[in-house]
Protein backbone atom coordinates (compact mmCIF):
# COMPACT_ATOMS: atom_id res chain seq x y z
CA UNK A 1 -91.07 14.30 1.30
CA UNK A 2 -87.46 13.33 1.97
CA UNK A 3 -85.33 16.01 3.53
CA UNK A 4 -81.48 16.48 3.56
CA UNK A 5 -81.38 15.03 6.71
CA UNK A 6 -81.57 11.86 5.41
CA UNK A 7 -78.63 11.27 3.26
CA UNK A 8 -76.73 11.47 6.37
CA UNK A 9 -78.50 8.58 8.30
CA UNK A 10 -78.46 5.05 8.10
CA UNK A 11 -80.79 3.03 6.40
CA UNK A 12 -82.21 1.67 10.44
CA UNK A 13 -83.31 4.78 10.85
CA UNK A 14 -85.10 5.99 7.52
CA UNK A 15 -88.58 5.01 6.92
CA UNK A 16 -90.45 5.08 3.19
CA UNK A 17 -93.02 7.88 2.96
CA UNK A 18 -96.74 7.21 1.79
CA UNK A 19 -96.99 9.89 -0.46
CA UNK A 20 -93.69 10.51 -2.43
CA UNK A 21 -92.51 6.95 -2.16
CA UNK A 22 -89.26 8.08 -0.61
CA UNK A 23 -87.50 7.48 2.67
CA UNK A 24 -87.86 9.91 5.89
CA UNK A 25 -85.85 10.06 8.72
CA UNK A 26 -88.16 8.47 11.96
CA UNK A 27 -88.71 11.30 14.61
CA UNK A 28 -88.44 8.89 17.66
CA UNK A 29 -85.14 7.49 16.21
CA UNK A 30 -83.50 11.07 15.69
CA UNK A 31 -84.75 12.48 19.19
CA UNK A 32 -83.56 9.12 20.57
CA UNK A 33 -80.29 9.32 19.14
CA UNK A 34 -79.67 13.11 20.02
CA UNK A 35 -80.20 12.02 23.75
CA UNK A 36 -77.40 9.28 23.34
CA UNK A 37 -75.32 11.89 22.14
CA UNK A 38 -76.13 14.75 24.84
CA UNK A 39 -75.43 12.04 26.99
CA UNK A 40 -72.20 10.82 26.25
CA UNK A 41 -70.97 14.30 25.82
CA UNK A 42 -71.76 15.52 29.64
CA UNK A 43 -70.11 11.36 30.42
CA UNK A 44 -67.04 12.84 28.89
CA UNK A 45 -67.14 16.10 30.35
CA UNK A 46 -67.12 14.97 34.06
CA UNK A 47 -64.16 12.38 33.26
CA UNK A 48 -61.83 14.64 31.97
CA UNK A 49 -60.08 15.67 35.17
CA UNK A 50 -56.46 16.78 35.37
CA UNK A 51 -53.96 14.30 37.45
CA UNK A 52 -52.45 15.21 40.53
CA UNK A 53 -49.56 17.14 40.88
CA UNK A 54 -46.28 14.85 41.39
CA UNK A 55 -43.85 15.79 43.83
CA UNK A 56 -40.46 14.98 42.19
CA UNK A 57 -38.70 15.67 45.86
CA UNK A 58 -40.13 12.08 47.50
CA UNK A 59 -38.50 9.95 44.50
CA UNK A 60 -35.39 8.39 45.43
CA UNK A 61 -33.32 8.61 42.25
CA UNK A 62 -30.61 5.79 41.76
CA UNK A 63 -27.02 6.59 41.12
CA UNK A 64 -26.28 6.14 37.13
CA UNK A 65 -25.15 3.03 35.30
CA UNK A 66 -21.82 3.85 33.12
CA UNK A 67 -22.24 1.04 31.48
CA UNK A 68 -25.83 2.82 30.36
CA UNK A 69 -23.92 6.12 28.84
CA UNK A 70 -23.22 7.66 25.65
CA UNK A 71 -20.04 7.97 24.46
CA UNK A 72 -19.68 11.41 22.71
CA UNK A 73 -16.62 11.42 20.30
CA UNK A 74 -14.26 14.59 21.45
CA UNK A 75 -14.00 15.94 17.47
CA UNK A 76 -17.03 16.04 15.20
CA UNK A 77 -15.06 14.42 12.53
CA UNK A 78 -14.96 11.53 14.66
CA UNK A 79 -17.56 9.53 11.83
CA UNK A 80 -15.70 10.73 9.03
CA UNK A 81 -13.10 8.98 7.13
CA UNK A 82 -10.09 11.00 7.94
CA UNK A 83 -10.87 12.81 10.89
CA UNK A 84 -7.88 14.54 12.11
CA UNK A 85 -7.36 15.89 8.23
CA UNK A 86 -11.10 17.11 8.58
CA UNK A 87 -9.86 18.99 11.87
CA UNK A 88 -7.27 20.61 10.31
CA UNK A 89 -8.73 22.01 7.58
CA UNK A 90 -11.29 23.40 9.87
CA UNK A 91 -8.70 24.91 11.89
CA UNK A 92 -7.19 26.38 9.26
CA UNK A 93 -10.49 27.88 7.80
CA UNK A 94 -11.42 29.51 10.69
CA UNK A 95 -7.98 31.50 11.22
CA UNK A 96 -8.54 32.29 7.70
CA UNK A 97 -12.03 33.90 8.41
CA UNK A 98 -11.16 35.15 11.26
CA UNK A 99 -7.44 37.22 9.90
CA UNK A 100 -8.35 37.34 6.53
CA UNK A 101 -9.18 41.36 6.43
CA UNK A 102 -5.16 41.74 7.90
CA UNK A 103 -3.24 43.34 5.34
CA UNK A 104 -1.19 41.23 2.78
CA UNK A 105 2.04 41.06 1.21
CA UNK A 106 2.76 40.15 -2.30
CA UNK A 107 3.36 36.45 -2.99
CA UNK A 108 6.95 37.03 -4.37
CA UNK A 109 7.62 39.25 -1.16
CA UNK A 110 6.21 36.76 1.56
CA UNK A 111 8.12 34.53 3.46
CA UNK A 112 9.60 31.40 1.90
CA UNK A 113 8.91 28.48 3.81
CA UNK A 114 9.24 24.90 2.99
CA UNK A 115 5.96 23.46 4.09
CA UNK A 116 5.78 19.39 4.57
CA UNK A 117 5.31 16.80 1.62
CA UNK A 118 2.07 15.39 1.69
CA UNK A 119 4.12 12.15 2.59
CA UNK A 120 5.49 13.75 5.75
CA UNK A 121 2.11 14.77 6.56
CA UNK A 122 0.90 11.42 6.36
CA UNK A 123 3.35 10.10 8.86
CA UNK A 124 2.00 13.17 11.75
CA UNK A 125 -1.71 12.66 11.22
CA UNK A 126 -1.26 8.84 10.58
CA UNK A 127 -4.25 8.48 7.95
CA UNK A 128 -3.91 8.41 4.14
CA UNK A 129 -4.46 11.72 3.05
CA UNK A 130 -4.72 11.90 -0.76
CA UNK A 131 -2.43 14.25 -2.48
CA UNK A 132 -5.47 16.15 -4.47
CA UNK A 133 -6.89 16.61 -0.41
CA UNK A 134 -3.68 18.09 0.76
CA UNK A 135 -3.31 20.76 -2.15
CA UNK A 136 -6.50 22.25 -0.09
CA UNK A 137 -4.42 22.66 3.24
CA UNK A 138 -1.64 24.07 1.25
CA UNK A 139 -3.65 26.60 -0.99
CA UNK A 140 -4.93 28.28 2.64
CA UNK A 141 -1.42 27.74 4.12
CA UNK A 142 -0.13 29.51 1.27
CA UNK A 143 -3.07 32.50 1.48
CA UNK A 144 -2.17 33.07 5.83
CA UNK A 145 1.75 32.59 5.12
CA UNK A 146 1.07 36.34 3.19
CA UNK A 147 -0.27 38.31 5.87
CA UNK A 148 1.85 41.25 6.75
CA UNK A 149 5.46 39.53 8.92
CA UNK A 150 4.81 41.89 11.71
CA UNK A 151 1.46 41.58 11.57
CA UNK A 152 0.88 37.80 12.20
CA UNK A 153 -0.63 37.31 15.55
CA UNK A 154 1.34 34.28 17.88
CA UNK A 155 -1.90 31.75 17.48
CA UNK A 156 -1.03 31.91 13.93
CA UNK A 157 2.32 31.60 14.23
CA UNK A 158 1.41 28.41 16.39
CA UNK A 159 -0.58 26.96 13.89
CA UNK A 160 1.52 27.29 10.34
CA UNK A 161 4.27 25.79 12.78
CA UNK A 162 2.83 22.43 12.50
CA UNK A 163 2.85 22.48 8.93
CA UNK A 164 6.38 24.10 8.67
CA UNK A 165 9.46 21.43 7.77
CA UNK A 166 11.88 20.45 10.14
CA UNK A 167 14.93 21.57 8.04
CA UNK A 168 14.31 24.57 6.03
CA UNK A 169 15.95 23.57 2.34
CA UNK A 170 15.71 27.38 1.84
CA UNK A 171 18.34 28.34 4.96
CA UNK A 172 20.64 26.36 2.85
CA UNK A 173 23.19 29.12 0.80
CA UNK A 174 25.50 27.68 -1.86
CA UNK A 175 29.29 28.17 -0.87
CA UNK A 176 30.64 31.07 -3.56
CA UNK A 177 32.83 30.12 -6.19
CA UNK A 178 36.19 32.13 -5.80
CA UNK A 179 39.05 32.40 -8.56
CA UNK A 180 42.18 31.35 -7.26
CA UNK A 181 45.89 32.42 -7.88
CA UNK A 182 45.53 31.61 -11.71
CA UNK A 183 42.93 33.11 -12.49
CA UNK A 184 40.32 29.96 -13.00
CA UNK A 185 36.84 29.39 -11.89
CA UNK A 186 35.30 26.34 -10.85
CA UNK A 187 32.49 24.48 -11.62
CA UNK A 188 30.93 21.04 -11.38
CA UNK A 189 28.04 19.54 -13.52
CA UNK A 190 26.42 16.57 -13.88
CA UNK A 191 23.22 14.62 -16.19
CA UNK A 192 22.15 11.35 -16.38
CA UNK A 193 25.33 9.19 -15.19
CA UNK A 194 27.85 11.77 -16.11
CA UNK A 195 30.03 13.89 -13.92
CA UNK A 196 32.24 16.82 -15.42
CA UNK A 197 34.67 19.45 -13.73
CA UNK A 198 35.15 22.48 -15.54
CA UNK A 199 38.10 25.24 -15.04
CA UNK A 200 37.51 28.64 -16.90
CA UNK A 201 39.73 30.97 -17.17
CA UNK A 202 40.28 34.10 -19.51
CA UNK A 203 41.95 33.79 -22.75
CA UNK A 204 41.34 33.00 -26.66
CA UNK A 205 38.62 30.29 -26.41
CA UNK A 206 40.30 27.36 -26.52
CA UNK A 207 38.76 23.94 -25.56
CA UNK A 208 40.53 20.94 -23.96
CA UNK A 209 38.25 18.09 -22.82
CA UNK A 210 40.51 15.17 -20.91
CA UNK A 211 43.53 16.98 -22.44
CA UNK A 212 41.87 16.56 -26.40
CA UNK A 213 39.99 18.81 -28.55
CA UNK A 214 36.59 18.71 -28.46
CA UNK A 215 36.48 17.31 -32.12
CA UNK A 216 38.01 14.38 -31.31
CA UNK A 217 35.76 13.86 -27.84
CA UNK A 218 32.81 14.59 -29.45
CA UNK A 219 32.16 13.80 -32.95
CA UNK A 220 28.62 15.11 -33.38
CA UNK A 221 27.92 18.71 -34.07
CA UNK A 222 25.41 18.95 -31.63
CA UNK A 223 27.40 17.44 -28.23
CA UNK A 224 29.65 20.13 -29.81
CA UNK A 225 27.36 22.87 -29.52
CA UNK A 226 26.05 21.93 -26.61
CA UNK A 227 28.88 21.62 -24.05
CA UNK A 228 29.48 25.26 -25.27
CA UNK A 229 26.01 26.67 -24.96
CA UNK A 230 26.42 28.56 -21.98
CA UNK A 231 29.32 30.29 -23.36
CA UNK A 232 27.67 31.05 -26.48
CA UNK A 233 24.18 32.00 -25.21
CA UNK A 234 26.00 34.50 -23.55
CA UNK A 235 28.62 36.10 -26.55
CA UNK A 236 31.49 34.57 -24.33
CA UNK A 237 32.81 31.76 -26.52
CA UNK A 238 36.22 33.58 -27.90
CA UNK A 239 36.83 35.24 -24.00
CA UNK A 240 37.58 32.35 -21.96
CA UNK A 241 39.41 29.06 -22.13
CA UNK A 242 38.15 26.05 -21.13
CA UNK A 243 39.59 22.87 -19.48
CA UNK A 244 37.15 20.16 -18.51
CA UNK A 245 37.55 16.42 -17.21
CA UNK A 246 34.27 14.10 -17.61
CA UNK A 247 33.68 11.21 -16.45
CA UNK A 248 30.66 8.37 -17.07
CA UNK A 249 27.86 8.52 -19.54
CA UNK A 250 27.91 8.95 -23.24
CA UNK A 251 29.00 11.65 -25.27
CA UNK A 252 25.20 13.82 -24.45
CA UNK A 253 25.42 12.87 -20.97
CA UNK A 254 29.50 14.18 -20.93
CA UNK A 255 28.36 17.09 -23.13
CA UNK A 256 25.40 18.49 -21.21
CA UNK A 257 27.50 17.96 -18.37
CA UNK A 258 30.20 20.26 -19.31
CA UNK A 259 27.34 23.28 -20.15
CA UNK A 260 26.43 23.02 -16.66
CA UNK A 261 29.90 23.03 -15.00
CA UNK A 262 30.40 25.81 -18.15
CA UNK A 263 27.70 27.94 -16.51
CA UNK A 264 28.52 28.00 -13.22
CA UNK A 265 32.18 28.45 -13.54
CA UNK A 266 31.19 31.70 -16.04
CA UNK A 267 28.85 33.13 -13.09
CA UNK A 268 31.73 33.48 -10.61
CA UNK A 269 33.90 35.56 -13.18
CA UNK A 270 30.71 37.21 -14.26
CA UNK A 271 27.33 37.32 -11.70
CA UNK A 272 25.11 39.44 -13.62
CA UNK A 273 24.82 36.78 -16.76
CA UNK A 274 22.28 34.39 -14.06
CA UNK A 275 19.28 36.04 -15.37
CA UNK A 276 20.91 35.30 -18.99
CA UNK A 277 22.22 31.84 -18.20
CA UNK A 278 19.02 30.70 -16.69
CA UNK A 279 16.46 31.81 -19.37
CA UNK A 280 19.02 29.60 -21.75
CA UNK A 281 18.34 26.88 -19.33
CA UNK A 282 22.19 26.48 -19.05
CA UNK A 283 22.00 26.74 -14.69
CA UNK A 284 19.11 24.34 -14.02
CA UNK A 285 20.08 20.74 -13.08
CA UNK A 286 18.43 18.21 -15.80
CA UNK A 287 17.08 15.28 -13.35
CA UNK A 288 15.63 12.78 -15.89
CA UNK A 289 17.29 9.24 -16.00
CA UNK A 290 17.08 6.46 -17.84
CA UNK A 291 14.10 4.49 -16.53
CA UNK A 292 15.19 0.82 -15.20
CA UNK A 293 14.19 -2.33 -17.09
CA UNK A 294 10.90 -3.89 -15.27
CA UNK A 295 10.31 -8.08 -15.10
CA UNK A 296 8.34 -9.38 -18.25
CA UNK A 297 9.24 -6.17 -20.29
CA UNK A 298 11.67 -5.94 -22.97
CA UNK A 299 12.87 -2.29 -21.61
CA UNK A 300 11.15 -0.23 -19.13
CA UNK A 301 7.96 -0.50 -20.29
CA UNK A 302 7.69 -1.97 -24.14
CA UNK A 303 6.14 -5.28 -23.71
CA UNK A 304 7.13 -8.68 -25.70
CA UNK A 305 5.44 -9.59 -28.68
CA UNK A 306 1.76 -10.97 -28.14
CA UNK A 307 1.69 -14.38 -30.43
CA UNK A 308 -2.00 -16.06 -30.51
CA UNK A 309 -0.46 -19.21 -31.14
């Protein structure tokens, strides 16, 4: 009668049974093999003894190789692509976690400062920063500049000084206009290539323009209106006289030069029209130019005529 002892043996050791016509395991095979095993167990036993203690104070050690050691970079942005960027935004994110609970001005009330161009930051760190990368340094710049003035501790201070300008545009105070012995204000504009200087003084609202009417300097309604627009934005055009001399340009350029030297000679009779004068736009220096011609174009960037053959 087979047992379950032998699906576990090999066939060597099975033998077929006269009764059931299956296959026993042989008794003098499994006693002989459970002595093998007994055997090599207590073999293993006595072998596995524990080495000797080694005494570490009878090896002479040699001196060290340099040549044999590893150079650790000094900054962990050493692998990175722009590593002295990646060290100053982590500089500047942990003085933000670590003074960010001081207590905070409100952005119009904070300190102006004129912080570098991310082309003068390029020069100090000497990598090419991207401009989209920089806006990050300037958005925290921006968050520690309004902490409290008298608040800011001096390793602060330190650190916003790196990113402060040399030459603060905002120390810079425009000279005041003053009237002088006649009565007339002064005031120079300019747009595009034109230049004008404009004299206002009180009186009827009369308008000389290199000694002629403005009708016969400007023939369009519009350069009309608009060498007069700061004037009559502001109800002024029947209280002052005007004498302007322009130079360069066309008639716009000559016209939208006079509203700014217009404006600015108005403020010194009157301050209090700025706020006026500058939501009319009359105060604000127009900086657009005529783009240049490029090689291969027909103007600045219209392209010749494509002919197939």
């Amino acid at each position: 009668m087979a047992t379950k002892l032998s699906g576990a043996l090999p066939y060597r050791l099975l033998k077929r049974c006269p009764h059931c016509d299956s296959h026993v395991p042989r008794r003098s095979q499994i006693s002989l093999s459970r002595q093998r095993r007994q055997k090599l167990s207590t073999s293993q036993g006595k072998l596995a003894v524990a080495a000797p203690e080694i005494d570490l104070s009878t090896i002479e050690l040699k001196p060290p190789n340099p040549t044999h050691a590893r150079i650790v970079p000094a900054s962990p942005s050493y692998f990175t692509g722009r590593p002295l960027y990646i060290d100053n935004l982590l500089s500047l994110q942990s003085l933000l976690r670590k003074y960010q609970t001081l207590p905070t001005v409100e952005p119009g009330l904070a300190p102006r400062v004129a912080w570098k161009t991310v082309s003068q930051y390029r020069l100090v760190v000497g990598e090419p920063v991207r401009p989209s990368k920089y806006t990050f340094v300037l958005r925290i710049l921006k968050r520690l500049n309004q902490i409290h003035p008298e608040l800011v501790p001096p390793e602060l201070q330190d650190e916003l000084q790196i990113y402060k300008r040399d030459v603060d545009p905002f120390a810079n105070r425009p000279t005041p206009g003053v009237i002088d012995e006649f009565g007339r204000s002064y005031g120079v504009g300019r747009r595009k290539s034109s230049s004008a200087k404009v004299y206002l003084v009180q009186g009827t609202g009369e308008v000389l323009i290199n000694g002629k009417s403005i009708t016969t300097v400007f023939g369009r309604i519009h350069d009309r209106e608009s060498a007069l627009w700061a004037l009559k934005a502001t109800g002024r055009i029947d209280k002052y006289n005007v004498w302007a001399l322009v130079t360069g340009g066309g008639t716009t350029g000559q016209a939208e030069a006079i509203t700014l030297g217009a404006a600015k000679a108005l403020m010194v009779h009157e301050p209090a029209l700025k706020p006026a004068l500058r939501r009319a736009g009359c105060i604000t220096r127009d900086p657009r130019r005529v783009e240049r011609k490029k090689p291969g174009h027909v103007k600045a960037r219209k392209m010749p005529t494509w002919v197939k053959r």
